[in-house]
C-alpha atoms as a PDB file:
ATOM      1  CA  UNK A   1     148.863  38.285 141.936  1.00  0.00           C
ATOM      2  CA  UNK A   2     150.539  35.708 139.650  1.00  0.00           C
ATOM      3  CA  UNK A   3     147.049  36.074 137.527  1.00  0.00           C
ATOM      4  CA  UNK A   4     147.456  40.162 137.018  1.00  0.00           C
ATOM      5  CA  UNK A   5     151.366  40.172 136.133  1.00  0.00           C
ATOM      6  CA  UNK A   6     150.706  37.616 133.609  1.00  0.00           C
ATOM      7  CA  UNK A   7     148.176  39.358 132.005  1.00  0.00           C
ATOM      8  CA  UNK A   8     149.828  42.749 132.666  1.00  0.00           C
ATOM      9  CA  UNK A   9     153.217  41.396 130.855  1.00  0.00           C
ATOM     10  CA  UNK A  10     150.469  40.045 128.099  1.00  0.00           C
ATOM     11  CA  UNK A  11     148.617  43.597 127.334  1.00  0.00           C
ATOM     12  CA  UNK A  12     151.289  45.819 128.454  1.00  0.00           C
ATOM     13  CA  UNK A  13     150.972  47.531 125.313  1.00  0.00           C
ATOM     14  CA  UNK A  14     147.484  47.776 125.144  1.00  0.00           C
ATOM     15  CA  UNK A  15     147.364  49.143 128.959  1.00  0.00           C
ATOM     16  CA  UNK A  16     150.068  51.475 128.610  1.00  0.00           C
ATOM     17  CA  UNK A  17     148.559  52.823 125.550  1.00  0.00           C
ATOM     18  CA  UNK A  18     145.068  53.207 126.931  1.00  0.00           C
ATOM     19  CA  UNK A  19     146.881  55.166 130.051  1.00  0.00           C
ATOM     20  CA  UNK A  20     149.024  57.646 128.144  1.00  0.00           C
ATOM     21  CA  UNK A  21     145.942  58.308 125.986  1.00  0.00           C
ATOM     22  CA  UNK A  22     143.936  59.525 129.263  1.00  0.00           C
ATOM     23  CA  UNK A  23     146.669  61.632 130.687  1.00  0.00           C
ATOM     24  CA  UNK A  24     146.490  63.194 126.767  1.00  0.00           C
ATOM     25  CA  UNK A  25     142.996  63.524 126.888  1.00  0.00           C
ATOM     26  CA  UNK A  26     143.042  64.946 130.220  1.00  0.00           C
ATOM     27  CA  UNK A  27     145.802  67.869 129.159  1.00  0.00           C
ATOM     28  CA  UNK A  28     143.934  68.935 126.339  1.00  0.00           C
ATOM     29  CA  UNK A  29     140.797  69.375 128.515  1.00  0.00           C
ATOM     30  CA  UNK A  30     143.653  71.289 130.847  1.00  0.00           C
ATOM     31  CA  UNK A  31     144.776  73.733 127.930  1.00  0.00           C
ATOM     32  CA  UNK A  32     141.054  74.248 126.716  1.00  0.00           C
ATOM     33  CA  UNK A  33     140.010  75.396 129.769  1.00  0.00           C
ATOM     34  CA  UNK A  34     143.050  77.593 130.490  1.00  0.00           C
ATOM     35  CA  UNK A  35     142.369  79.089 127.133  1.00  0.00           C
ATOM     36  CA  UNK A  36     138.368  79.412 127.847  1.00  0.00           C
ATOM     37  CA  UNK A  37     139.723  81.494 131.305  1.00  0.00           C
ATOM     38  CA  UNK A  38     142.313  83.876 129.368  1.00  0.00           C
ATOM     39  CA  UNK A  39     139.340  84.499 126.601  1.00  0.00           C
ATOM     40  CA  UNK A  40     136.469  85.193 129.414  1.00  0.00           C
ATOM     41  CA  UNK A  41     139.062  87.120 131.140  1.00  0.00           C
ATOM     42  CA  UNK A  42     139.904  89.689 128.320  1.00  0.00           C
ATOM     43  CA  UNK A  43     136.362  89.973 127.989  1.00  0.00           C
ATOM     44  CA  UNK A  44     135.605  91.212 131.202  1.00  0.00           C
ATOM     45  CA  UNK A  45     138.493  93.107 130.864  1.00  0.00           C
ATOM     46  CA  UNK A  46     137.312  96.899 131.562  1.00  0.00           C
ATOM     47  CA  UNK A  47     134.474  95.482 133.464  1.00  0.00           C
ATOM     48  CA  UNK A  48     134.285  96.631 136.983  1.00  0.00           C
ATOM     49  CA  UNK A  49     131.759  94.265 139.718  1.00  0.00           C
ATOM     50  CA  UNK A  50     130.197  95.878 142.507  1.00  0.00           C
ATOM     51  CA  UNK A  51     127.606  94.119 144.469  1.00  0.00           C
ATOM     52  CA  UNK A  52     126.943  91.504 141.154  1.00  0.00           C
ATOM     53  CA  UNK A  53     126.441  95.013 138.670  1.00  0.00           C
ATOM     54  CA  UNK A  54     128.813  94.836 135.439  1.00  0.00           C
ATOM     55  CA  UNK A  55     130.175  98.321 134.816  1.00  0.00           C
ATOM     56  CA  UNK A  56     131.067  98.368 131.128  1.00  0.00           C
ATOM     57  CA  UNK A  57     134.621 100.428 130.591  1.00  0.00           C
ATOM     58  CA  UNK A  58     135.814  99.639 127.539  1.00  0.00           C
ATOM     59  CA  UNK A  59     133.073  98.923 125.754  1.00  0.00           C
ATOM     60  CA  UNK A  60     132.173 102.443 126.102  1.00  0.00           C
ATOM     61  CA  UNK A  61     135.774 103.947 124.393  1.00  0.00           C
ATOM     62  CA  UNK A  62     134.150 104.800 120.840  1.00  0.00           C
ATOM     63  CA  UNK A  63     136.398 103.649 118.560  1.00  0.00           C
ATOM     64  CA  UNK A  64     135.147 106.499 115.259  1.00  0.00           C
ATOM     65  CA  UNK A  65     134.783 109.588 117.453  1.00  0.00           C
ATOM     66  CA  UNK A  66     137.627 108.759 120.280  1.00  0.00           C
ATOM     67  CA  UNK A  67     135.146 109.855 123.023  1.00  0.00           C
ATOM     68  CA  UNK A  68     133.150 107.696 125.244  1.00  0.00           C
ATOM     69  CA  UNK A  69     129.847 106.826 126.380  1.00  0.00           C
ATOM     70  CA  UNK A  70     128.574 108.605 129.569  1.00  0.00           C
ATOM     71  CA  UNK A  71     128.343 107.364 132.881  1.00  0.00           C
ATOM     72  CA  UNK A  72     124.816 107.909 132.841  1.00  0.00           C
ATOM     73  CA  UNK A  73     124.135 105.338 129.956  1.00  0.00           C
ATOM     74  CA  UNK A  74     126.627 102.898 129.537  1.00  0.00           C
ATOM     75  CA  UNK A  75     125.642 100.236 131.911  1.00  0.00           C
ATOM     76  CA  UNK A  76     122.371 100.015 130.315  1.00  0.00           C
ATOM     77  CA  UNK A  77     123.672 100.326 126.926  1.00  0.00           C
ATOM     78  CA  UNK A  78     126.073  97.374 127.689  1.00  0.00           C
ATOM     79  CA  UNK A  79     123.397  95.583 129.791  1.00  0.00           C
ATOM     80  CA  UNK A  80     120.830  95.675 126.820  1.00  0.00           C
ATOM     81  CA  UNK A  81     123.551  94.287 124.079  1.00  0.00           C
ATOM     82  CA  UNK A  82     124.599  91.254 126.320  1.00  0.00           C
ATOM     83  CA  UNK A  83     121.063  90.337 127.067  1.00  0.00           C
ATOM     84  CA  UNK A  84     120.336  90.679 123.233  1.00  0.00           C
ATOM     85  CA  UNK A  85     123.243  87.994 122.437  1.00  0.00           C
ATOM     86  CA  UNK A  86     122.472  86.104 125.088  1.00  0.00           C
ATOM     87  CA  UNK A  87     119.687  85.165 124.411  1.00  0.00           C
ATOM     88  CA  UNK A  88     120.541  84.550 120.779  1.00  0.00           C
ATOM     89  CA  UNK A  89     123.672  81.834 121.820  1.00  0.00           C
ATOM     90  CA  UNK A  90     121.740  80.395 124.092  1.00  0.00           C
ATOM     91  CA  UNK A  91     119.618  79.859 121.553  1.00  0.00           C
ATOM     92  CA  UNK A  92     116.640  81.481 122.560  1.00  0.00           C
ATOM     93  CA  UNK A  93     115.612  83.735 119.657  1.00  0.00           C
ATOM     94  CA  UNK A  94     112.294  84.303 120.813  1.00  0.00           C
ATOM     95  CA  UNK A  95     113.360  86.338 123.923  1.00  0.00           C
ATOM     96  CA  UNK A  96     115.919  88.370 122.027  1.00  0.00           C
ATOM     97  CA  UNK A  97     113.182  88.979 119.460  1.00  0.00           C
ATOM     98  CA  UNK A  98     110.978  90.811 122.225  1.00  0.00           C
ATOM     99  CA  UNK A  99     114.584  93.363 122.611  1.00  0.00           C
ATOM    100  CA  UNK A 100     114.093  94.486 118.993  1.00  0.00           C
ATOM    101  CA  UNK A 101     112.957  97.877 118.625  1.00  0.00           C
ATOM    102  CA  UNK A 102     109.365  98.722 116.963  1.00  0.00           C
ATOM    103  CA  UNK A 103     111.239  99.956 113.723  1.00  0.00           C
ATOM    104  CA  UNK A 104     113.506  97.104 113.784  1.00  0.00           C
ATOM    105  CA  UNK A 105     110.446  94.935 113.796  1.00  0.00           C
ATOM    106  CA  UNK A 106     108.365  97.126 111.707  1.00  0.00           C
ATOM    107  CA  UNK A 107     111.031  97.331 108.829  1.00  0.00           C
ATOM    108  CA  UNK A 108     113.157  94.582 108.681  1.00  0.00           C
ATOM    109  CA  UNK A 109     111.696  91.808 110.702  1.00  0.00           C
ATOM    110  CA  UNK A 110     107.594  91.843 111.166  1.00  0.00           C
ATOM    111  CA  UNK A 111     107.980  88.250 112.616  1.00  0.00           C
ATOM    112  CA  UNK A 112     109.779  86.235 115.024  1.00  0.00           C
ATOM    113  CA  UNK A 113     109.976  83.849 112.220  1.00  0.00           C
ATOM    114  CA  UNK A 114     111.437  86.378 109.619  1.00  0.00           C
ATOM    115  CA  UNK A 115     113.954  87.623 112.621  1.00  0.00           C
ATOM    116  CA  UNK A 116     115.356  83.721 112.970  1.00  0.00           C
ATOM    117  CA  UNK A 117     115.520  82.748 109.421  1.00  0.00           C
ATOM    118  CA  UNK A 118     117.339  86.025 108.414  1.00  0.00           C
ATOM    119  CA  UNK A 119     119.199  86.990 111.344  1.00  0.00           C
ATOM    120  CA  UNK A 120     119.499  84.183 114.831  1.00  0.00           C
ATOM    121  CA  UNK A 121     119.908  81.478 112.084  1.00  0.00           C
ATOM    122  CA  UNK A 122     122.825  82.548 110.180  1.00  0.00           C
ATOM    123  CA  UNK A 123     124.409  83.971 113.055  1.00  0.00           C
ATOM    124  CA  UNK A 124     124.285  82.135 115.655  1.00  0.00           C
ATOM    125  CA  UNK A 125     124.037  78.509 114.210  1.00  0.00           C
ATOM    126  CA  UNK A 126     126.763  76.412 116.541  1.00  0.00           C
ATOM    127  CA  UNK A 127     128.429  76.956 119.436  1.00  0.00           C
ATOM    128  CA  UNK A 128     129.298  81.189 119.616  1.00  0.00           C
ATOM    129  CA  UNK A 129     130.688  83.871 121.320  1.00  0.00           C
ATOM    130  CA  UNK A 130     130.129  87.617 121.035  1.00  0.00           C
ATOM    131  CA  UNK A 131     132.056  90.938 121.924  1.00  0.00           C
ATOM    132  CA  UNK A 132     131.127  94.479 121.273  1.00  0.00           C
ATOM    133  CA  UNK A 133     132.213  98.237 121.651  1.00  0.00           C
ATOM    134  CA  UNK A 134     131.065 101.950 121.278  1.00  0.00           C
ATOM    135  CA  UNK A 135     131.266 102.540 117.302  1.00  0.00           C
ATOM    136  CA  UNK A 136     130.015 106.349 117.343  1.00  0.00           C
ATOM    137  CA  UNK A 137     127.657 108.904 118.802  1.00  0.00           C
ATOM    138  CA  UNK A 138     126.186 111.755 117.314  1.00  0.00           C
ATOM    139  CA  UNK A 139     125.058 115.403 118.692  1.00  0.00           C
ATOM    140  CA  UNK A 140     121.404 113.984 118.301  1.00  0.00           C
ATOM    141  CA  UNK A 141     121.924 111.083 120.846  1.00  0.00           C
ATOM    142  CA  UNK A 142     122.048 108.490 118.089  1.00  0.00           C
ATOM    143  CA  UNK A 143     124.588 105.402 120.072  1.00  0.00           C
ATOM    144  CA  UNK A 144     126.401 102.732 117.260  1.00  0.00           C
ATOM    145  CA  UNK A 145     127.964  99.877 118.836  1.00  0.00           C
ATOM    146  CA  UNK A 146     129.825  97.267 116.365  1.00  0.00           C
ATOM    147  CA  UNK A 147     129.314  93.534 118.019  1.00  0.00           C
ATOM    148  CA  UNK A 148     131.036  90.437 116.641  1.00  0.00           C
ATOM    149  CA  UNK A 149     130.212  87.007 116.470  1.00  0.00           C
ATOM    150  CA  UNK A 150     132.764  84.641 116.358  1.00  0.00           C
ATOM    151  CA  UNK A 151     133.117  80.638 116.998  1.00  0.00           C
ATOM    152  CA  UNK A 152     133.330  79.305 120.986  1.00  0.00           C
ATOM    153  CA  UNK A 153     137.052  78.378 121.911  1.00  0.00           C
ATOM    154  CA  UNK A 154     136.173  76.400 123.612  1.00  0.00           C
ATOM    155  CA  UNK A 155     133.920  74.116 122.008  1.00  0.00           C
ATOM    156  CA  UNK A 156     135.738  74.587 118.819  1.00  0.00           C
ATOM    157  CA  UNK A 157     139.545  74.117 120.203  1.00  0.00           C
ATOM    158  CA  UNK A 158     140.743  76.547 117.479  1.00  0.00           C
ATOM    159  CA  UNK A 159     142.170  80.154 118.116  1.00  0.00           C
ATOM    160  CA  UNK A 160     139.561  82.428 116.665  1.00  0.00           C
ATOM    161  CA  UNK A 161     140.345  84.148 113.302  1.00  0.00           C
ATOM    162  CA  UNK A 162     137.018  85.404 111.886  1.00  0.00           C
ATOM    163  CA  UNK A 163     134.119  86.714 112.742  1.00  0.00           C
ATOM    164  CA  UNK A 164     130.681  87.535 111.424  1.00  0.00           C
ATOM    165  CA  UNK A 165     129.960  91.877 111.977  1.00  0.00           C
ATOM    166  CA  UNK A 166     126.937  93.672 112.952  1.00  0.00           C
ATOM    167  CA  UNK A 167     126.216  97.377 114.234  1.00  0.00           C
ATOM    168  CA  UNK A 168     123.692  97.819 116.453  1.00  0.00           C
ATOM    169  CA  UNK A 169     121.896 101.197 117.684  1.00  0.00           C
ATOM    170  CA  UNK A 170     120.585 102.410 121.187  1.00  0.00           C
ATOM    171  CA  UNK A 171     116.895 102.940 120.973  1.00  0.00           C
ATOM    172  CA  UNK A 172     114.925 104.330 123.895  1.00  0.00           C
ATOM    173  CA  UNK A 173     111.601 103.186 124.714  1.00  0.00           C
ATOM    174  CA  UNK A 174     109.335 103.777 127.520  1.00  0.00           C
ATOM    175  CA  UNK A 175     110.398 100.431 129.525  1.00  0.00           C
ATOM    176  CA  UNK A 176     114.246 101.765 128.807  1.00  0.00           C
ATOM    177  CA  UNK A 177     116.421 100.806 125.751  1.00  0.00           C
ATOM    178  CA  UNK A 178     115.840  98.461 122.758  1.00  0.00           C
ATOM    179  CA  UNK A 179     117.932  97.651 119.808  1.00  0.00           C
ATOM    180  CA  UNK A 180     117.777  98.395 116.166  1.00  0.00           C
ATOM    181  CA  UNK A 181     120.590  95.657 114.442  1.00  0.00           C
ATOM    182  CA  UNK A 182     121.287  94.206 111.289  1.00  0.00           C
ATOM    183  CA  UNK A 183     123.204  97.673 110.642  1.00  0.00           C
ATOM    184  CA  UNK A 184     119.933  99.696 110.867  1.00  0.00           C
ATOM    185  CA  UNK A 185     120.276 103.147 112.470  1.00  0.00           C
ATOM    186  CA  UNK A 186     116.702 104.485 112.373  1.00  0.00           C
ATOM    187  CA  UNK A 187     114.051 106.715 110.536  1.00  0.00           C
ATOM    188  CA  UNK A 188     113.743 110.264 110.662  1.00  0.00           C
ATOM    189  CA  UNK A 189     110.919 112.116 109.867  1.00  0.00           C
ATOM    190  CA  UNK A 190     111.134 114.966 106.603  1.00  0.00           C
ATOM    191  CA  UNK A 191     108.023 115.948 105.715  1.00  0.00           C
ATOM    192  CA  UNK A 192     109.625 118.384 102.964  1.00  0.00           C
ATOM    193  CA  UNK A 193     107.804 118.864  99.294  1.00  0.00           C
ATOM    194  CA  UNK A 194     108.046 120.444  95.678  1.00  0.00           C
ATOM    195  CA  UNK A 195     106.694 120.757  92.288  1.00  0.00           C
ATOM    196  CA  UNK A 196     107.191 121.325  88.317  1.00  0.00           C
ATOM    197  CA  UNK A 197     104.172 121.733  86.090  1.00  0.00           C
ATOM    198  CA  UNK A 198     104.226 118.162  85.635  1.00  0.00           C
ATOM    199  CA  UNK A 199     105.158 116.147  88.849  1.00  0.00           C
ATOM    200  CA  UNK A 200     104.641 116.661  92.728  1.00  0.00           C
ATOM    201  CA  UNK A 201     106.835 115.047  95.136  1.00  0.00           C
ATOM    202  CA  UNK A 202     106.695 114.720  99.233  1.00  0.00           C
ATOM    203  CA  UNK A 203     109.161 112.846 100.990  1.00  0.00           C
ATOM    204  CA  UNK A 204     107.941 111.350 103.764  1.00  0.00           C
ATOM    205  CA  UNK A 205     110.793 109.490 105.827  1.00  0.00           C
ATOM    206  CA  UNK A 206     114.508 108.533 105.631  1.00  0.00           C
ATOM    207  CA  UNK A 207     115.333 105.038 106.965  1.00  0.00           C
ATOM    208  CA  UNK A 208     119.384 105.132 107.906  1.00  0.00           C
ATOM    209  CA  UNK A 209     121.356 101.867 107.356  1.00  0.00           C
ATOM    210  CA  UNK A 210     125.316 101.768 107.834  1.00  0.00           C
ATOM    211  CA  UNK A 211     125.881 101.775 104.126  1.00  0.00           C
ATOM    212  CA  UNK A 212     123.120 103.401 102.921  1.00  0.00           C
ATOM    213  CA  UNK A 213     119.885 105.416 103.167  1.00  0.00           C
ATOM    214  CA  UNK A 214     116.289 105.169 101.725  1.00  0.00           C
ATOM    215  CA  UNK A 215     113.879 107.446 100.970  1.00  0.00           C
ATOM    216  CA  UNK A 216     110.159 106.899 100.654  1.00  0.00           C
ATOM    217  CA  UNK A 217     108.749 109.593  98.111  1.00  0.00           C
ATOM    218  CA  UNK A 218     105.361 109.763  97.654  1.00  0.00           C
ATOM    219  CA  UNK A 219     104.717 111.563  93.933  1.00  0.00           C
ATOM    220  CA  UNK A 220     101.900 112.563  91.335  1.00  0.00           C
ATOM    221  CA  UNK A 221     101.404 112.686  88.043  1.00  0.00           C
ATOM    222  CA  UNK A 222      99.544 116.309  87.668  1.00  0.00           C
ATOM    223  CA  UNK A 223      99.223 115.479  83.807  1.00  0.00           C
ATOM    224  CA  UNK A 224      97.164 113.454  81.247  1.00  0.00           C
ATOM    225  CA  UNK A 225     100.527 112.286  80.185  1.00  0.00           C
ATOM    226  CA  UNK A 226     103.000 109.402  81.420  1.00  0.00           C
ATOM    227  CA  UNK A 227     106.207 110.510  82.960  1.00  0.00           C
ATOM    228  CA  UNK A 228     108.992 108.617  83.611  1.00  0.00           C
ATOM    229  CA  UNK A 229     111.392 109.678  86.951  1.00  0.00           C
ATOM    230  CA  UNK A 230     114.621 108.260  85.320  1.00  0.00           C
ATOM    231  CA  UNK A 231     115.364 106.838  82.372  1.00  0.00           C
ATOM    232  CA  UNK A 232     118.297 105.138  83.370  1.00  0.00           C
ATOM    233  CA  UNK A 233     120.421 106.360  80.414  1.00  0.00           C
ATOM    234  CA  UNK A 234     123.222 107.314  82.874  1.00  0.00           C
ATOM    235  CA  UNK A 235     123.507 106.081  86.510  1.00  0.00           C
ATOM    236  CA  UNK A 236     124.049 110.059  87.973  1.00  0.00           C
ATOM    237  CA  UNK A 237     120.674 111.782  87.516  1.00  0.00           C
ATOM    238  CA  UNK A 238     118.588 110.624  90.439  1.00  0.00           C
ATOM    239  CA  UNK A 239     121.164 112.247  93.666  1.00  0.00           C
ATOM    240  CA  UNK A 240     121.407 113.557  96.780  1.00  0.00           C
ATOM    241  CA  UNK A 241     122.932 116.640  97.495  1.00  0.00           C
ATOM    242  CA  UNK A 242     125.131 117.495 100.203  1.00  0.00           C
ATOM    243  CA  UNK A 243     126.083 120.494 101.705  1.00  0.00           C
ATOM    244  CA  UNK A 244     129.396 120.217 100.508  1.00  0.00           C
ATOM    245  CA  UNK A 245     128.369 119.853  96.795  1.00  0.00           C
ATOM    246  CA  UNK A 246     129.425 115.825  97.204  1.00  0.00           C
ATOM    247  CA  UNK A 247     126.797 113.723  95.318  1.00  0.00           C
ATOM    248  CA  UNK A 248     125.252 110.116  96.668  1.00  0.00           C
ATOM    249  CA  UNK A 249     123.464 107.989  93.580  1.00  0.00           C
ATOM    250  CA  UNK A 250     120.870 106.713  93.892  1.00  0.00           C
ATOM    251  CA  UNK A 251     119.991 102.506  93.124  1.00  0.00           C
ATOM    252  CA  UNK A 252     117.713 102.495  90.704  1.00  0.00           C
ATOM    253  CA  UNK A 253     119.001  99.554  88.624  1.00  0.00           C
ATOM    254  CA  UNK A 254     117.474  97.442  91.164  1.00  0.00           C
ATOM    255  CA  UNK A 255     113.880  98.965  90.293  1.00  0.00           C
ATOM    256  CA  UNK A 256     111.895  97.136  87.951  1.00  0.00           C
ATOM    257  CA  UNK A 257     110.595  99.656  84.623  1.00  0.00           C
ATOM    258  CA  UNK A 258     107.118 100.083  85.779  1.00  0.00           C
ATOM    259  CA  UNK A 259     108.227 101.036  89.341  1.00  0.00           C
ATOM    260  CA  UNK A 260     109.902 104.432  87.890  1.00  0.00           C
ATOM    261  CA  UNK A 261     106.550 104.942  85.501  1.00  0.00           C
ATOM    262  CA  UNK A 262     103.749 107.613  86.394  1.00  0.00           C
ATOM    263  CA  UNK A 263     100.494 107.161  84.777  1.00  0.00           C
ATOM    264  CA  UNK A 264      98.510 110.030  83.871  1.00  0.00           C
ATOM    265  CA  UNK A 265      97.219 111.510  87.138  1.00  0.00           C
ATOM    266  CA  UNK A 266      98.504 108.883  89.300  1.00  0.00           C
ATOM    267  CA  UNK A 267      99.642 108.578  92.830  1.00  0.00           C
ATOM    268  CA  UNK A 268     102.178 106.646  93.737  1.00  0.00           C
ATOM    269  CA  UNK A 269     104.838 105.979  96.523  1.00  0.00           C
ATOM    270  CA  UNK A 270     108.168 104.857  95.992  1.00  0.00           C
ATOM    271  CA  UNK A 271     111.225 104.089  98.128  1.00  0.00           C
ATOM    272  CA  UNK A 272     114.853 104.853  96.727  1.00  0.00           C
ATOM    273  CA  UNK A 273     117.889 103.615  97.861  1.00  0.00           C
ATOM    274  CA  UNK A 274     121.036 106.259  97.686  1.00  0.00           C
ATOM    275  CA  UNK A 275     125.030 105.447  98.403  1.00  0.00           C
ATOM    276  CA  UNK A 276     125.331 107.434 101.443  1.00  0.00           C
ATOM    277  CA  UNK A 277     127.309 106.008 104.622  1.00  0.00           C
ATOM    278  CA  UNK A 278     126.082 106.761 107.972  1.00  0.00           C
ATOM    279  CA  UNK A 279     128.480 108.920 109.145  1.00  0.00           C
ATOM    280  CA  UNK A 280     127.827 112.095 112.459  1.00  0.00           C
ATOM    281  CA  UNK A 281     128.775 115.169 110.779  1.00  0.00           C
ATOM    282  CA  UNK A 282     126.582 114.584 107.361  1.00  0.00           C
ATOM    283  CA  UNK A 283     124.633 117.326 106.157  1.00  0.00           C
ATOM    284  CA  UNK A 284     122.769 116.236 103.334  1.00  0.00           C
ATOM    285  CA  UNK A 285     120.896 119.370 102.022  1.00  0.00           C
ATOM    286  CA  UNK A 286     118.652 117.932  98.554  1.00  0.00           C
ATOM    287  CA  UNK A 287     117.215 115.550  96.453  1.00  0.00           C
ATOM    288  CA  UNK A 288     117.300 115.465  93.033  1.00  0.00           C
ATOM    289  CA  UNK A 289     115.292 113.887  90.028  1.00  0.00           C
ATOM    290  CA  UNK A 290     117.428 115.476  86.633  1.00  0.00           C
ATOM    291  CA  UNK A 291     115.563 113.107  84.267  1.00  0.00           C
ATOM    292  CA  UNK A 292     112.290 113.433  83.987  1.00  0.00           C
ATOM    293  CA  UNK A 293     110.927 112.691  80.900  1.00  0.00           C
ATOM    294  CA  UNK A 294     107.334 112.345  78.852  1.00  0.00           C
ATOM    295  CA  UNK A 295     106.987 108.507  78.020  1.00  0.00           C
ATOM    296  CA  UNK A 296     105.864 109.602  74.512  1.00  0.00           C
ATOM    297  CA  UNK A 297     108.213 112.085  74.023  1.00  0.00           C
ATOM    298  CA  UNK A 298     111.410 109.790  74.794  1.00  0.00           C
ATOM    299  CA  UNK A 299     110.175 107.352  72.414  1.00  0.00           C
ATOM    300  CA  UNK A 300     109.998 109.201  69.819  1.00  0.00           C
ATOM    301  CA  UNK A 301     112.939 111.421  70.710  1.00  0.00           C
ATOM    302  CA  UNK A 302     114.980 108.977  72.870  1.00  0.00           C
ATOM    303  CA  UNK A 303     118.636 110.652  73.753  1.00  0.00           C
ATOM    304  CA  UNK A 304     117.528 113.939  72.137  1.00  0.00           C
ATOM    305  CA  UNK A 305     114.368 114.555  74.731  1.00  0.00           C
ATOM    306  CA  UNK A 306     114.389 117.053  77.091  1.00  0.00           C
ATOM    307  CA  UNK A 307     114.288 116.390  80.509  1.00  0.00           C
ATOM    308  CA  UNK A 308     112.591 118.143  83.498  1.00  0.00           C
ATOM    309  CA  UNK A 309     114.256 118.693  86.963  1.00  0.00           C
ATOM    310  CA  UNK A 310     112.946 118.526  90.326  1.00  0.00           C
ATOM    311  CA  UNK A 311     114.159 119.309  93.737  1.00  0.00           C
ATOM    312  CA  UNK A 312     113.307 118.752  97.220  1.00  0.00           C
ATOM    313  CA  UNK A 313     115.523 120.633 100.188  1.00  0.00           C
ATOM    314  CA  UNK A 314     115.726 118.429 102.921  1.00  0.00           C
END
């Protein structure tokens, strides 16, 4: 006994220190977890269990059109989006690459490899989180949810501030629901055509993003002459139309010269890239090519050549 108070009265310090850094240790385990129960708590919040099934409430309140999903397919909306980001913080790309939609993989990710490097790995790299909620739904069944990705609490000990944003789209398949992400909405099929006395032009499909659309326009040059679609001289002459008489400009800045070039007789497909937001009530009614020009002819002419139109309803 003698032995432990003199060496207690010789280390008190050191004792006493290593004992009031435990109980602080063991606190801020205390408050982390207390804050890891309110956080899982709000987001089950709206979530009503029966029998182990997760009924998703407010998840379904769409936040653009103030309506709400139906009954009939919110569960399996919800339950497809949680598996999705599952899987990706768990760190499991490859099973949240099989959830992807055949456009989703056709379009913007043909491998699993592609989907991780461009999407899983600068998403999800760390310890994350995820929440998400009905963004919009359209007459034509088309379902938008916005998810976010944001930093673990809990791991991190710091009250989350930012996030990373995605929107993600509803896709049924034959085996029940997929997911088109990275802001994709989905392709619709046009099929619709015209013609000058110089140029033909089909367009084929529309691919739907968020932010913006592209078209893929398959053209020919009927002529022993090159043609040029747009000359670039001003940034409003390749447009579509809407219903409305509002105009959406086209991209084609990012094009390289002999991408808007037509050889004589040539066939060619193209995809442009126009300004319009995704958006439920848009009516979009043409597309327009207002400078059309006669490679030749411009040189010689430049700013004083006149151009040919061409429009396509859609």
């Amino acid at each position: 006994m003698h032995k432990l108070l003199r060496y207690y009265s010789q280390n008190r310090l050191k004792i006493w220190a290593m004992i009031l850094a435990t109980i602080f240790i063991l606190v801020v385990i205390q408050v982390l977890n207390n804050i890891a129960k309110e956080n899982r708590e709000k987001e089950k919040e709206g979530k009503e269990t029966t029998d182990n099934v997760v009924s998703y409430q407010n998840e379904s309140k769409t936040i653009v059109t103030k309506n709400k999903v139906s009954e009939v397919y919110k569960d399996d909306f919800g339950k497809i989006i949680d598996e999705f980001y599952t899987h990706c913080i768990n760190h499991e790309p490859e099973k949240a690459y099989q959830l992807l939609a055949p456009e989703s993989k056709k379009i913007l990710y043909e491998t699993e490899e592609k989907f991780e490097e461009l999407y899983y790995k600068e998403k999800f790299e760390g310890n994350k989180q995820y929440s998400f909620q009905s963004w919009t739904q359209s007459a034509d069944d088309i379902y938008v949810y916005q998810v976010k990705i944001y930093d673990n609490m809990l791991a991190t000990g710091k009250k989350v501030t930012e996030y990373v944003e995605d929107y993600v789209t509803i896709v049924p398949v034959k085996t029940g629901y997929q997911l088109n992400i990275s802001g994709y909405i989905g392709r619709k099929q046009i099929g619709k055509r015209n013609s000058n006395d110089a140029i033909s032009a089909e367009i084929s499909v529309c691919d739907t993003y968020m932010d913006h659309q592209v078209y893929t326009v398959r053209l020919k040059n009927n002529t022993d002459q090159t043609w040029i679609l747009d000359t670039r001289r001003k940034t409003n002459t390749t447009y579509i139309e809407e219903e409305n008489t509002n105009k959406y400009y086209s991209y084609l800045y990012e094009k390289e010269e002999e991408e808007l070039m037509l050889n004589p007789k040539e066939s060619k497909e193209i995809q442009i890239k126009f300004n319009v937001s995704y958006r439920n009530n848009l009516k979009l009614k043409k597309l327009n090519f207002m400078d059309l020009v006669e490679q030749n002819e411009y040189e010689e002419k430049n700013d004083e050549v006149e151009a040919k139109t061409l429009t396509i309803d859609l």
